[in-house]
Protein backbone atom coordinates (compact mmCIF):
# COMPACT_ATOMS: atom_id res chain seq x y z
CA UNK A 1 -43.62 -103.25 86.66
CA UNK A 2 -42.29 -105.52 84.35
CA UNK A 3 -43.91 -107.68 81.71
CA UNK A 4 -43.50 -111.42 82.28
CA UNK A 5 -44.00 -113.68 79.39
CA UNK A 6 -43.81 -117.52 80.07
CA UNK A 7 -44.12 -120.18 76.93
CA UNK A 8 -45.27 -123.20 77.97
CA UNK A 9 -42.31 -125.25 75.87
CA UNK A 10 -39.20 -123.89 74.94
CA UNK A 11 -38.61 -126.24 71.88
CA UNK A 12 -41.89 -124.92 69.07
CA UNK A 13 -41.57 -128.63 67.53
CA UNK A 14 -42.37 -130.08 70.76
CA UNK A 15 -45.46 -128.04 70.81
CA UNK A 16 -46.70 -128.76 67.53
CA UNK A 17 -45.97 -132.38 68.55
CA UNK A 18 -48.34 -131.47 71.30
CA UNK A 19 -51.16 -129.94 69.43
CA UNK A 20 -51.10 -133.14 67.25
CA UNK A 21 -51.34 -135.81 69.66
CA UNK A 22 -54.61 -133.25 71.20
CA UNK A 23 -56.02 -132.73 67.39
CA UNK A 24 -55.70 -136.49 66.73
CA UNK A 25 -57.05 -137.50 70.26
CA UNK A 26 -60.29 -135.07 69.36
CA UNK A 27 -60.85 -136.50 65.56
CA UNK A 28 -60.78 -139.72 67.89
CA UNK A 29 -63.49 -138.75 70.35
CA UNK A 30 -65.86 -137.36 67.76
CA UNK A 31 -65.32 -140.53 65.71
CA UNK A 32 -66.20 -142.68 68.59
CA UNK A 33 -68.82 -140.13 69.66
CA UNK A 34 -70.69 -140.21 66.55
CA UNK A 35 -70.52 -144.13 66.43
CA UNK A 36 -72.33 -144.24 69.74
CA UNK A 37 -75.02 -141.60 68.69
CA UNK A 38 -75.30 -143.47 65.46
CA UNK A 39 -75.92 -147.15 67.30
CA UNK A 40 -78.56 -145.27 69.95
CA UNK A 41 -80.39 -144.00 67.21
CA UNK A 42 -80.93 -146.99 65.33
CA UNK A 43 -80.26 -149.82 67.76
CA UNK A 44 -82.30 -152.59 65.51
CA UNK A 45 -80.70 -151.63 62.05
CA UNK A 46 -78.99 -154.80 62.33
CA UNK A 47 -81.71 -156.80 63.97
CA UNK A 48 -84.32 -155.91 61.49
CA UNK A 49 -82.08 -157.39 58.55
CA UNK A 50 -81.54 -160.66 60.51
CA UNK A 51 -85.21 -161.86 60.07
CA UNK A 52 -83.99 -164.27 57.88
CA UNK A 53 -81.08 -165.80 59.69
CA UNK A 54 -83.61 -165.87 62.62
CA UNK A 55 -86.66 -167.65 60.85
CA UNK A 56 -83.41 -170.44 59.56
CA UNK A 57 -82.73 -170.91 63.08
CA UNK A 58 -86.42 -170.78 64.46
CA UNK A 59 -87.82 -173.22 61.74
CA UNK A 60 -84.93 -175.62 62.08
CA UNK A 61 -85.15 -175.69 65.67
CA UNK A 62 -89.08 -176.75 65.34
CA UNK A 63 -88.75 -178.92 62.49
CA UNK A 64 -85.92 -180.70 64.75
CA UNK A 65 -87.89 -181.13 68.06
CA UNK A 66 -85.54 -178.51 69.45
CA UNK A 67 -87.63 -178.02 72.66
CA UNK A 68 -85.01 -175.41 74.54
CA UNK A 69 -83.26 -173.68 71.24
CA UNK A 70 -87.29 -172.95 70.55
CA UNK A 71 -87.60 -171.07 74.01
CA UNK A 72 -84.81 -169.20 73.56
CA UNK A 73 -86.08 -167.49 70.68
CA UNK A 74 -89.39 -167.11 72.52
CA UNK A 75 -90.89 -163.72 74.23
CA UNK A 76 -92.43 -164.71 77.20
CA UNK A 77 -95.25 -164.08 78.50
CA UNK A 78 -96.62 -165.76 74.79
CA UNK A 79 -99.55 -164.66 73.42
CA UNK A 80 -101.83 -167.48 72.67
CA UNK A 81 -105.10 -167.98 70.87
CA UNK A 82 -108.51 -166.24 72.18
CA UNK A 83 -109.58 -167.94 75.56
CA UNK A 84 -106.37 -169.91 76.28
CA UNK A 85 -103.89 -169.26 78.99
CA UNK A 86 -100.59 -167.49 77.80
CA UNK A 87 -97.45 -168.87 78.13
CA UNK A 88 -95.92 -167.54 81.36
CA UNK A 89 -91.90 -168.40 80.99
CA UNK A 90 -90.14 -170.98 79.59
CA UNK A 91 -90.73 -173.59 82.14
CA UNK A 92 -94.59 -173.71 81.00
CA UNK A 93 -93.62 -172.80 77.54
CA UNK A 94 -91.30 -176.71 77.57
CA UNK A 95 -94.47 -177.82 79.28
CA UNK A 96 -97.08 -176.98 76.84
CA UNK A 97 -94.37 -177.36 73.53
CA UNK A 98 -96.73 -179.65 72.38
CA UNK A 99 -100.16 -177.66 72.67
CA UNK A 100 -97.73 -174.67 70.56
CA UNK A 101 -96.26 -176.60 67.78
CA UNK A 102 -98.42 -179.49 67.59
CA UNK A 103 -102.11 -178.46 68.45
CA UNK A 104 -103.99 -177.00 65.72
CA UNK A 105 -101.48 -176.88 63.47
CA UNK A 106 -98.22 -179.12 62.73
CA UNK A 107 -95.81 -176.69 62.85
CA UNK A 108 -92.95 -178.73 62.02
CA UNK A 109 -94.56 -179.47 58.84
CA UNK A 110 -95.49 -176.00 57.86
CA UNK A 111 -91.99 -174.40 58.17
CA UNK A 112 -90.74 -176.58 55.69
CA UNK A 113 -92.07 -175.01 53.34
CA UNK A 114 -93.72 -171.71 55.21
CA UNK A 115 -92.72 -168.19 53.52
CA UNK A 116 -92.64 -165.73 56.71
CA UNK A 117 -94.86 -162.43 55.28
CA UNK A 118 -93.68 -158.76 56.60
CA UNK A 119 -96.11 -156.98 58.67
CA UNK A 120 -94.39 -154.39 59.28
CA UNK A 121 -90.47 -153.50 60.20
CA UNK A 122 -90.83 -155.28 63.51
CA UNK A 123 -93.64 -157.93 62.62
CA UNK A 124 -93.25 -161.29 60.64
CA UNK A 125 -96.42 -163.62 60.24
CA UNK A 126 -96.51 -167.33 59.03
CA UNK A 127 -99.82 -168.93 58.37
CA UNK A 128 -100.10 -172.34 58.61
CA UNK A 129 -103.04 -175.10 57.70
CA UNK A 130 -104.90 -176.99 60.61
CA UNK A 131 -102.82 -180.54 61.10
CA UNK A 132 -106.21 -182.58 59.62
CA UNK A 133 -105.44 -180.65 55.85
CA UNK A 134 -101.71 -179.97 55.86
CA UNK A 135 -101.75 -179.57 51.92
CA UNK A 136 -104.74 -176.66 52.25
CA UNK A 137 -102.64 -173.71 51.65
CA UNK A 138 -105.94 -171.64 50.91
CA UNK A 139 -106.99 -172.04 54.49
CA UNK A 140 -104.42 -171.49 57.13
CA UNK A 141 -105.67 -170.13 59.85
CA UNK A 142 -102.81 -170.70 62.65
CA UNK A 143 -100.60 -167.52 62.56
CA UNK A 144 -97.54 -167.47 64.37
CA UNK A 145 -96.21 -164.17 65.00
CA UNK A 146 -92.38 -163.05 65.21
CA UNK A 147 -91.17 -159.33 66.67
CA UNK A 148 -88.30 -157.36 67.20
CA UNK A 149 -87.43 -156.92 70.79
CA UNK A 150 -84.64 -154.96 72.38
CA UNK A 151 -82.73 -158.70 72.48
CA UNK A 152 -83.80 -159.41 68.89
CA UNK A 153 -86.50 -161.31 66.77
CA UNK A 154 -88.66 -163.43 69.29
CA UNK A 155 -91.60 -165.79 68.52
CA UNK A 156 -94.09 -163.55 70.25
CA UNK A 157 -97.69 -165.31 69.98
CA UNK A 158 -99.99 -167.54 68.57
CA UNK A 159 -103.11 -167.33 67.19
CA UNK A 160 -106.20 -168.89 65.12
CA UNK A 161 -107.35 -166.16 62.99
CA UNK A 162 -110.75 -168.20 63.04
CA UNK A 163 -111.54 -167.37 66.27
């Protein structure tokens, strides 16, 4: 019987040409790999330190009368104050704009000057006076409440405190 030897390239530099491209190609995959695993394990790292960029947008938006940049940033259904209706989708939520921002509280007013206060890493607060004392910063009872969703920060509810 004879032995039979076979080498998969007769030139060796076109092999080690070979078993570069593969090593490379690997390094690559593992990079890439450990970029995914990195983003799926902390998918709001980014969101979380974009509160502030958010709350520019949000504020502006109300302080402008920005009725549909407002609902965008909203998370529907909206939680509202203790015995009144939530806000189903965005059609009521341009419908009852008004009864949000304008109701107890002028909220166009407060975010002027409002200073958002952490809750936690996916809860901001902002506590605003009722409309009839705008300058009573010692009583402001109308909390508006911001989370991080899977989509990003979203006004999420509103609420008298009072109640």
């Amino acid at each position: 019987m004879k032995n039979l030897s076979v080498s998969l390239s007769a030139n060796p530099a076109a092999s080690s040409g070979l078993d570069s491209f593969v090593s490379i190609r690997v390094i690559s995959a593992r990079t890439c790999l450990t970029a995914i695993l990195i983003l799926l394990l902390v998918p709001n790292a980014f969101a979380q330190t974009d509160f502030s960029a958010f709350w520019k947008k949000f504020s502006s938006a109300v302080i402008a009368g920005e009725k549909a940049t407002v609902a965008e940033m909203t998370k529907f259904p909206l939680s509202m104050p203790y015995g009144v209706k939530a806000v189903k989708d965005k059609e009521d939520f341009l419908r009852r704009y008004n009864e949000i921002f304008k109701g107890e509280a002028n909220a166009a007013q407060c975010f002027r000057s409002a200073e958002p206060q952490k809750e936690s890493a996916r809860r901001y607060e902002v506590y605003c006076p009722f409309k009839e004392s705008p300058d009573d910063k010692e009583n402001a009872p109308i909390r508006f409440i911001f989370e991080l969703t899977k989509s990003g920060w979203k006004f999420a509810g509103l609420d008298n405190i009072n109640e």
